[in-house]
PDB file of N, CA and C in Angstrom:
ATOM      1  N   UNK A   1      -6.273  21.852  -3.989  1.00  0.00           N
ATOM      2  CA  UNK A   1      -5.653  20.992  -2.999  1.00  0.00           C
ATOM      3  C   UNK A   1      -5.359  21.822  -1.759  1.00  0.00           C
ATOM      4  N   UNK A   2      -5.434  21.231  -0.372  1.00  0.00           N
ATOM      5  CA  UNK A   2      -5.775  21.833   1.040  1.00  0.00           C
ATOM      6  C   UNK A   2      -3.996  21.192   1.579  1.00  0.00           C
ATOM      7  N   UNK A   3      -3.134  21.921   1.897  1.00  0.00           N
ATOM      8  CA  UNK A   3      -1.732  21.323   2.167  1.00  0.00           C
ATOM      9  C   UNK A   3      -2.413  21.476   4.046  1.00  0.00           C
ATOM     10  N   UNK A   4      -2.035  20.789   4.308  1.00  0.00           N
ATOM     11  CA  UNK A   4      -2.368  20.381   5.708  1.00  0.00           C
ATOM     12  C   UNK A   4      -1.212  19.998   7.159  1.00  0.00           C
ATOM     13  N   UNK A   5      -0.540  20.869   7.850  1.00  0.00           N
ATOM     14  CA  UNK A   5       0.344  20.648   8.879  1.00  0.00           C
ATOM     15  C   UNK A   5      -0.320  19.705   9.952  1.00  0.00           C
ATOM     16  N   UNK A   6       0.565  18.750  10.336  1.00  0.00           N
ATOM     17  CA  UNK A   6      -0.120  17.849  11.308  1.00  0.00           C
ATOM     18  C   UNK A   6       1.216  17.038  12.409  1.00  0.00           C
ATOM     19  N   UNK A   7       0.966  18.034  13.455  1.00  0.00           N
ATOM     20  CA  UNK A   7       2.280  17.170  14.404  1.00  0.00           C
ATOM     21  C   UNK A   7       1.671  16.294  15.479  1.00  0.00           C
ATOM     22  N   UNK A   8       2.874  14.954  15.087  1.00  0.00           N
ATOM     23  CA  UNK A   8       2.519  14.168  15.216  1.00  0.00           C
ATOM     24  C   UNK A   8       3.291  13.282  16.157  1.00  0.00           C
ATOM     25  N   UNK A   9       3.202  12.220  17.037  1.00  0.00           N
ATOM     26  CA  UNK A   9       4.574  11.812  17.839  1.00  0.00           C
ATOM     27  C   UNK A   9       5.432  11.413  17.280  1.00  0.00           C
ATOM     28  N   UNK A  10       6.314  10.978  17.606  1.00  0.00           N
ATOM     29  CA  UNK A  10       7.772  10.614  16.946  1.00  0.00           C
ATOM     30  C   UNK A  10       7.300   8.848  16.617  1.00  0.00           C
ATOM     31  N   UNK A  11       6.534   8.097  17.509  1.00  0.00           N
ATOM     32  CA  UNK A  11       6.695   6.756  16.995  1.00  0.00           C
ATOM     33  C   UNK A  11       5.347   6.974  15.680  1.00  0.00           C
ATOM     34  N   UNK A  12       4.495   7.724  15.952  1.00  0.00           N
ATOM     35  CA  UNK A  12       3.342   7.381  14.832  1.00  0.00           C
ATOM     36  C   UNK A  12       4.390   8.122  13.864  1.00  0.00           C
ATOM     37  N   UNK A  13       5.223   8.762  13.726  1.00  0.00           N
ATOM     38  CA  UNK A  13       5.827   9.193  12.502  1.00  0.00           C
ATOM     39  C   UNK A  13       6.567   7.962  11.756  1.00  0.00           C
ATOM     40  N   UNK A  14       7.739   7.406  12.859  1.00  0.00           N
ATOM     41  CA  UNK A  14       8.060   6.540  12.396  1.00  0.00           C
ATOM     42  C   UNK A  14       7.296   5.331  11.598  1.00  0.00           C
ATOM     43  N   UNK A  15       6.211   4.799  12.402  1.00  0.00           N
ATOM     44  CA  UNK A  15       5.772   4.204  12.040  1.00  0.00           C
ATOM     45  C   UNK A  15       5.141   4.283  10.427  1.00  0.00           C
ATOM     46  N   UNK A  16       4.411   5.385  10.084  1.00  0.00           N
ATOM     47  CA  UNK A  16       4.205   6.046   8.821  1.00  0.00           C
ATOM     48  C   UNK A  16       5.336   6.275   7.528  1.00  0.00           C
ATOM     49  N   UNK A  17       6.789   6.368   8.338  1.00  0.00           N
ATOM     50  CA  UNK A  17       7.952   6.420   7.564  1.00  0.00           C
ATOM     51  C   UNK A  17       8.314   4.426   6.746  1.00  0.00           C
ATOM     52  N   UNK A  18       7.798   4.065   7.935  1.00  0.00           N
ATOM     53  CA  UNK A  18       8.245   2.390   7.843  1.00  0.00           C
ATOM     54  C   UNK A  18       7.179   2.119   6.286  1.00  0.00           C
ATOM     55  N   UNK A  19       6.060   2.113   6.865  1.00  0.00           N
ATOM     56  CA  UNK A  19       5.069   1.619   6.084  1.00  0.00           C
ATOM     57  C   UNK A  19       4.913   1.981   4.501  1.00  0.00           C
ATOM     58  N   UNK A  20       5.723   3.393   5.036  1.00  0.00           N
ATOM     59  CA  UNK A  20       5.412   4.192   2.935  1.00  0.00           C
ATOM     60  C   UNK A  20       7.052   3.594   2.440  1.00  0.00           C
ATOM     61  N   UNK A  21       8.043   3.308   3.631  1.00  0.00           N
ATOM     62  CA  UNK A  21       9.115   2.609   2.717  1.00  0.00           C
ATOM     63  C   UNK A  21       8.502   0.965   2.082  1.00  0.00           C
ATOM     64  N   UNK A  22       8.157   0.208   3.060  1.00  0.00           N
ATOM     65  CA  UNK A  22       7.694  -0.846   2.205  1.00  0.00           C
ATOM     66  C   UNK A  22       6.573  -1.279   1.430  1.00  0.00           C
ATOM     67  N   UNK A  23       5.550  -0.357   1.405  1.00  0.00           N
ATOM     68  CA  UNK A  23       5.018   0.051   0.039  1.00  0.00           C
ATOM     69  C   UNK A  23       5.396   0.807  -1.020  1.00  0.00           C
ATOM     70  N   UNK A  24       6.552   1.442  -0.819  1.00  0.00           N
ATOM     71  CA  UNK A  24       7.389   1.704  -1.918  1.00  0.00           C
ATOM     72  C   UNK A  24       6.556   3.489  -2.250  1.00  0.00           C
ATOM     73  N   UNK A  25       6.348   4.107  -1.294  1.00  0.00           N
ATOM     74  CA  UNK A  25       5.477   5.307  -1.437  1.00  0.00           C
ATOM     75  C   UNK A  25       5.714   6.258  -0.607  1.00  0.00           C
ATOM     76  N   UNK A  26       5.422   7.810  -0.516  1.00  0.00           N
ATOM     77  CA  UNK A  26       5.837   8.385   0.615  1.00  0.00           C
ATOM     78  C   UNK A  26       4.908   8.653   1.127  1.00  0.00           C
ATOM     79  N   UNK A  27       5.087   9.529   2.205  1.00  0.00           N
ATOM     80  CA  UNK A  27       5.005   9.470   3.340  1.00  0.00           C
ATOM     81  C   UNK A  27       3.310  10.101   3.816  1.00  0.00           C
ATOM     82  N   UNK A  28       3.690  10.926   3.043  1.00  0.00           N
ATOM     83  CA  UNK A  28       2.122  11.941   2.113  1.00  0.00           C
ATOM     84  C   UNK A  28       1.015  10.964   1.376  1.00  0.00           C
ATOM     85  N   UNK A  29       1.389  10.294   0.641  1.00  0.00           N
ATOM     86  CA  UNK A  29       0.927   8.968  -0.289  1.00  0.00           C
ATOM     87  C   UNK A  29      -0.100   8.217   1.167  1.00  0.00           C
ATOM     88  N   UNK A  30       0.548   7.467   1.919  1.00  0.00           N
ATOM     89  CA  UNK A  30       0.605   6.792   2.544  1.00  0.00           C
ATOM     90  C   UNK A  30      -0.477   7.578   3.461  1.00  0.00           C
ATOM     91  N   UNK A  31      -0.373   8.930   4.220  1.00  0.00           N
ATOM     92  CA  UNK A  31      -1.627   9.715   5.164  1.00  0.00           C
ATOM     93  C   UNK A  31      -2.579   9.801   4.184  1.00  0.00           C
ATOM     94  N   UNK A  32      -2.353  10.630   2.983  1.00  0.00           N
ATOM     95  CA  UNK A  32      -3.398  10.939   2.507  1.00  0.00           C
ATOM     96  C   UNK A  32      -4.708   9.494   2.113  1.00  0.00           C
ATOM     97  N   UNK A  33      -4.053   8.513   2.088  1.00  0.00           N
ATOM     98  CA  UNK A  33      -4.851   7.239   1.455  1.00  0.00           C
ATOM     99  C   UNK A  33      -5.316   6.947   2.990  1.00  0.00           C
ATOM    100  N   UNK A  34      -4.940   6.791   4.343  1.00  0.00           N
ATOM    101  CA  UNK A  34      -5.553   6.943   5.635  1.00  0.00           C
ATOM    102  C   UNK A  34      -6.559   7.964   5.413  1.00  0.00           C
ATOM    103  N   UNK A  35      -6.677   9.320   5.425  1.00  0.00           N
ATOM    104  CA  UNK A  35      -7.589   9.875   5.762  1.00  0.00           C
ATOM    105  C   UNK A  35      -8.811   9.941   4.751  1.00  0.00           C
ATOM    106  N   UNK A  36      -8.340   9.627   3.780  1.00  0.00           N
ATOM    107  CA  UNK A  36      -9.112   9.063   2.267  1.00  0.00           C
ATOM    108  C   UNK A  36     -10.192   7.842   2.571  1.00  0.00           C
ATOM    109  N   UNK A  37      -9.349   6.968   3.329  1.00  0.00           N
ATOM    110  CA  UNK A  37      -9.893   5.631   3.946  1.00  0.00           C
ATOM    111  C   UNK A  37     -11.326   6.140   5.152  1.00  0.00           C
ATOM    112  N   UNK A  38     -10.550   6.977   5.911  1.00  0.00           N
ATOM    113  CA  UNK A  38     -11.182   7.250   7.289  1.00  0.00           C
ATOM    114  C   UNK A  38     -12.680   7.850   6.817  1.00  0.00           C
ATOM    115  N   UNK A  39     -12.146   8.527   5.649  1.00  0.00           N
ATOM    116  CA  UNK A  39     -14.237   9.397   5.352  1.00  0.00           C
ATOM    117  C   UNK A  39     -14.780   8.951   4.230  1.00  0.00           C
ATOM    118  N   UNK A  40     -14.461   8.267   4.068  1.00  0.00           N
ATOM    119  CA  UNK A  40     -15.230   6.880   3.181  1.00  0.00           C
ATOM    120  C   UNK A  40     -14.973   7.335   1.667  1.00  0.00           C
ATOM    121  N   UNK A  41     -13.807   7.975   1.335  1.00  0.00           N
ATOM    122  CA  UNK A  41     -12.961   8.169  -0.332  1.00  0.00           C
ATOM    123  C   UNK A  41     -11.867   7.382  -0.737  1.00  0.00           C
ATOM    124  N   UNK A  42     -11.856   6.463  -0.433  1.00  0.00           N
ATOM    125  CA  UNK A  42     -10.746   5.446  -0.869  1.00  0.00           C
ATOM    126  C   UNK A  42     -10.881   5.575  -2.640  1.00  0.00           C
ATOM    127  N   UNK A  43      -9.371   6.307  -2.874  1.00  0.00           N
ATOM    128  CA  UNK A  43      -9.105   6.207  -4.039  1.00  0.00           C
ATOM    129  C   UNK A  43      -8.571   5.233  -4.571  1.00  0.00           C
ATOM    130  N   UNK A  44      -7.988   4.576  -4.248  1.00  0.00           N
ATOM    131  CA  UNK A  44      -6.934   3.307  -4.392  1.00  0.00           C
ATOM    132  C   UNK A  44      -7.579   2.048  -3.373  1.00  0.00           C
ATOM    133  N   UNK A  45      -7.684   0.993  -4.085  1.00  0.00           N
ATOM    134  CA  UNK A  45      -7.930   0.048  -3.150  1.00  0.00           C
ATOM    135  C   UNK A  45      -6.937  -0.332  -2.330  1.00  0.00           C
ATOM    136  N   UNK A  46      -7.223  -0.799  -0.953  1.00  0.00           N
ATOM    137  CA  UNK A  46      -6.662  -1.032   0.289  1.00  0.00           C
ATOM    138  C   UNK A  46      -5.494  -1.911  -0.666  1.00  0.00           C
ATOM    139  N   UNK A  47      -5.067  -2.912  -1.345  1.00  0.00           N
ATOM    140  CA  UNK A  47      -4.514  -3.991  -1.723  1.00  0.00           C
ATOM    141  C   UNK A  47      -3.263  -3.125  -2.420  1.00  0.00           C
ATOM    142  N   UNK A  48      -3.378  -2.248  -3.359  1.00  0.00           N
ATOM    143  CA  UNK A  48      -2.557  -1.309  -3.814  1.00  0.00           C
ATOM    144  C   UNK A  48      -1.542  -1.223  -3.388  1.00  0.00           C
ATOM    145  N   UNK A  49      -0.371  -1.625  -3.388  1.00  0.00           N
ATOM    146  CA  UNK A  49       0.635  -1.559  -2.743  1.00  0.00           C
ATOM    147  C   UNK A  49       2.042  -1.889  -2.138  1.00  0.00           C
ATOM    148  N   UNK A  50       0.692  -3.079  -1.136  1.00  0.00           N
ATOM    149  CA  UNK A  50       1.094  -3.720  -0.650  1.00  0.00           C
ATOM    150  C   UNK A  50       2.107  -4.778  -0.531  1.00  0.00           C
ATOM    151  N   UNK A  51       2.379  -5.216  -1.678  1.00  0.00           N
ATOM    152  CA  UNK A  51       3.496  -5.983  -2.330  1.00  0.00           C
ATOM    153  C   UNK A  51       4.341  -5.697  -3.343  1.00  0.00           C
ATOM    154  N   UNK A  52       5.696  -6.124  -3.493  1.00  0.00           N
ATOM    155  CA  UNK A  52       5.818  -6.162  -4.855  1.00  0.00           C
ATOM    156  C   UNK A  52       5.970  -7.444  -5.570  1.00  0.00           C
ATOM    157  N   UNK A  53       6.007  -7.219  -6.746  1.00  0.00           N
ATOM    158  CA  UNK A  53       6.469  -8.620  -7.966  1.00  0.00           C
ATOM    159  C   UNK A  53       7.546  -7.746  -8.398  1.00  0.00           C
ATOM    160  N   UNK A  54       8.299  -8.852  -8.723  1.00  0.00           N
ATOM    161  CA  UNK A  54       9.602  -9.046  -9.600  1.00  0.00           C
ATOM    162  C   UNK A  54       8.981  -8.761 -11.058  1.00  0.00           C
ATOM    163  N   UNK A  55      10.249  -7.928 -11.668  1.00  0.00           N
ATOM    164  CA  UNK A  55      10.003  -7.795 -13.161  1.00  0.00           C
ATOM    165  C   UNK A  55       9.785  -9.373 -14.055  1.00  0.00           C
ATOM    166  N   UNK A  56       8.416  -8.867 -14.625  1.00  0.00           N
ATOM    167  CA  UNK A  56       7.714  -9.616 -15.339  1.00  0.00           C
ATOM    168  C   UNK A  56       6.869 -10.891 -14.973  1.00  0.00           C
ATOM    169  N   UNK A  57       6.683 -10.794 -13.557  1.00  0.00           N
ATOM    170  CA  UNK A  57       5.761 -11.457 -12.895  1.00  0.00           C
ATOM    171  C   UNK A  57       4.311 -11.604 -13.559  1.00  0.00           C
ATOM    172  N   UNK A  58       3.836 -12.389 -13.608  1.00  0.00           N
ATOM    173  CA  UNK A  58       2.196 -12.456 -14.488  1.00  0.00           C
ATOM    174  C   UNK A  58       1.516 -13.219 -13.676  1.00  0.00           C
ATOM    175  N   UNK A  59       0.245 -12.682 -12.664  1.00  0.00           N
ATOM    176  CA  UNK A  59      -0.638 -13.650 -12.423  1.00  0.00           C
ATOM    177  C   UNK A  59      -1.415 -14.551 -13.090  1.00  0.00           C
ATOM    178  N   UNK A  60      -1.917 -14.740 -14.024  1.00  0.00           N
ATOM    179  CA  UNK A  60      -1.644 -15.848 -15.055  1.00  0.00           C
ATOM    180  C   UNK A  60      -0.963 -16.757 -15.026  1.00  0.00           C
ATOM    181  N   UNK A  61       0.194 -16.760 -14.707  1.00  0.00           N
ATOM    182  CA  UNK A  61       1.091 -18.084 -15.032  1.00  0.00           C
ATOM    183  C   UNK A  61       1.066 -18.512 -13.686  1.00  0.00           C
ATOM    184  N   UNK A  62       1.151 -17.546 -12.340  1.00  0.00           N
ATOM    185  CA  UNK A  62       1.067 -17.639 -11.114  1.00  0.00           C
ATOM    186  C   UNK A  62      -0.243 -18.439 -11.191  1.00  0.00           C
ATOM    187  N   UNK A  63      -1.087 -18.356 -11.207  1.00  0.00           N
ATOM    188  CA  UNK A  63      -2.567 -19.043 -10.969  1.00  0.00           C
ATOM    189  C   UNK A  63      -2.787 -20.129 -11.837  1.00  0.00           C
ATOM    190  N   UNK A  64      -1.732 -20.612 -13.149  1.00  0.00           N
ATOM    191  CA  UNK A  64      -1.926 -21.884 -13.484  1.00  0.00           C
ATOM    192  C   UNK A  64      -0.462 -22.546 -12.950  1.00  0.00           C
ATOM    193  N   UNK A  65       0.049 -21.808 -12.378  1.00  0.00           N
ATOM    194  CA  UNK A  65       1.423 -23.023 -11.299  1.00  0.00           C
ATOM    195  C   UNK A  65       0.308 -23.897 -10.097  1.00  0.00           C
ATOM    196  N   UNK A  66      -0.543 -22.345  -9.508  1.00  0.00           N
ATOM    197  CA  UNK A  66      -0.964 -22.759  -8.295  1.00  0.00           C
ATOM    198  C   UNK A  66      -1.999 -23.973  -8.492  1.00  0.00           C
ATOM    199  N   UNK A  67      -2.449 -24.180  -9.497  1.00  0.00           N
ATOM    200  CA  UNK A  67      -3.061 -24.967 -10.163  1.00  0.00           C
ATOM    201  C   UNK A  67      -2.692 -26.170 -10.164  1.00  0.00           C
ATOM    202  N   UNK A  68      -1.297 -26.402 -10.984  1.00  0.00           N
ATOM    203  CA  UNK A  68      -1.283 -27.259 -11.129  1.00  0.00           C
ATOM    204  C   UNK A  68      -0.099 -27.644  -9.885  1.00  0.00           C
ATOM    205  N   UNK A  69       0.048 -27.480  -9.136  1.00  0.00           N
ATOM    206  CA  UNK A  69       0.072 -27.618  -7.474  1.00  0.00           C
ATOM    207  C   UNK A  69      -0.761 -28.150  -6.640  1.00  0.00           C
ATOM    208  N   UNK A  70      -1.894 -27.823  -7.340  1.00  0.00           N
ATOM    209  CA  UNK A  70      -3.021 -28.523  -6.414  1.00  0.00           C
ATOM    210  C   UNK A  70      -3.196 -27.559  -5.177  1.00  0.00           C
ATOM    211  N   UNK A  71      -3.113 -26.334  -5.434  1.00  0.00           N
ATOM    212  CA  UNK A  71      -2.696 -25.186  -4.263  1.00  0.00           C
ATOM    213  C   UNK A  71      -4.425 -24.399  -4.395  1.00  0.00           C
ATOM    214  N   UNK A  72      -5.103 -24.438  -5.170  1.00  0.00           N
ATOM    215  CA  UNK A  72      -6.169 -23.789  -5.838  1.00  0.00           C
ATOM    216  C   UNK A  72      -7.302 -24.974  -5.939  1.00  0.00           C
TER     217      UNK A  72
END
């Protein structure tokens, strides 16, 4: 592993601080999956993340509500 110094402005920091709080990841997590992205190594799919569910959430039951919603 290559540890890598990188200064950076104060809003792209922030901004990077925001994003790994509400993906629930830090800050490192969050560049390294950018530059992962940028040269075509995406370890984690883009979607990864991005949300959370509540304990014991099941898409399954989610996709036969949406169902029977008439949402699908």
């Amino acid at each position: 592993m290559v540890q890598l110094n990188v200064d950076l402005p104060d809003e792209v920091a922030q901004e990077l601080a925001a994003r790994a709080r509400v993906a629930g990841l830090s800050m490192e997590q969050v560049v390294t999956g950018a530059l992962a992205s940028s040269v075509g190594q995406r370890r984690t799919p883009a979607f990864i993340g991005i949300g959370r569910a509540k304990p014991g959430f099941s898409v399954r039951v989610a996709e036969e509500r949406m169902e029977t919603e008439g949402l699908v």
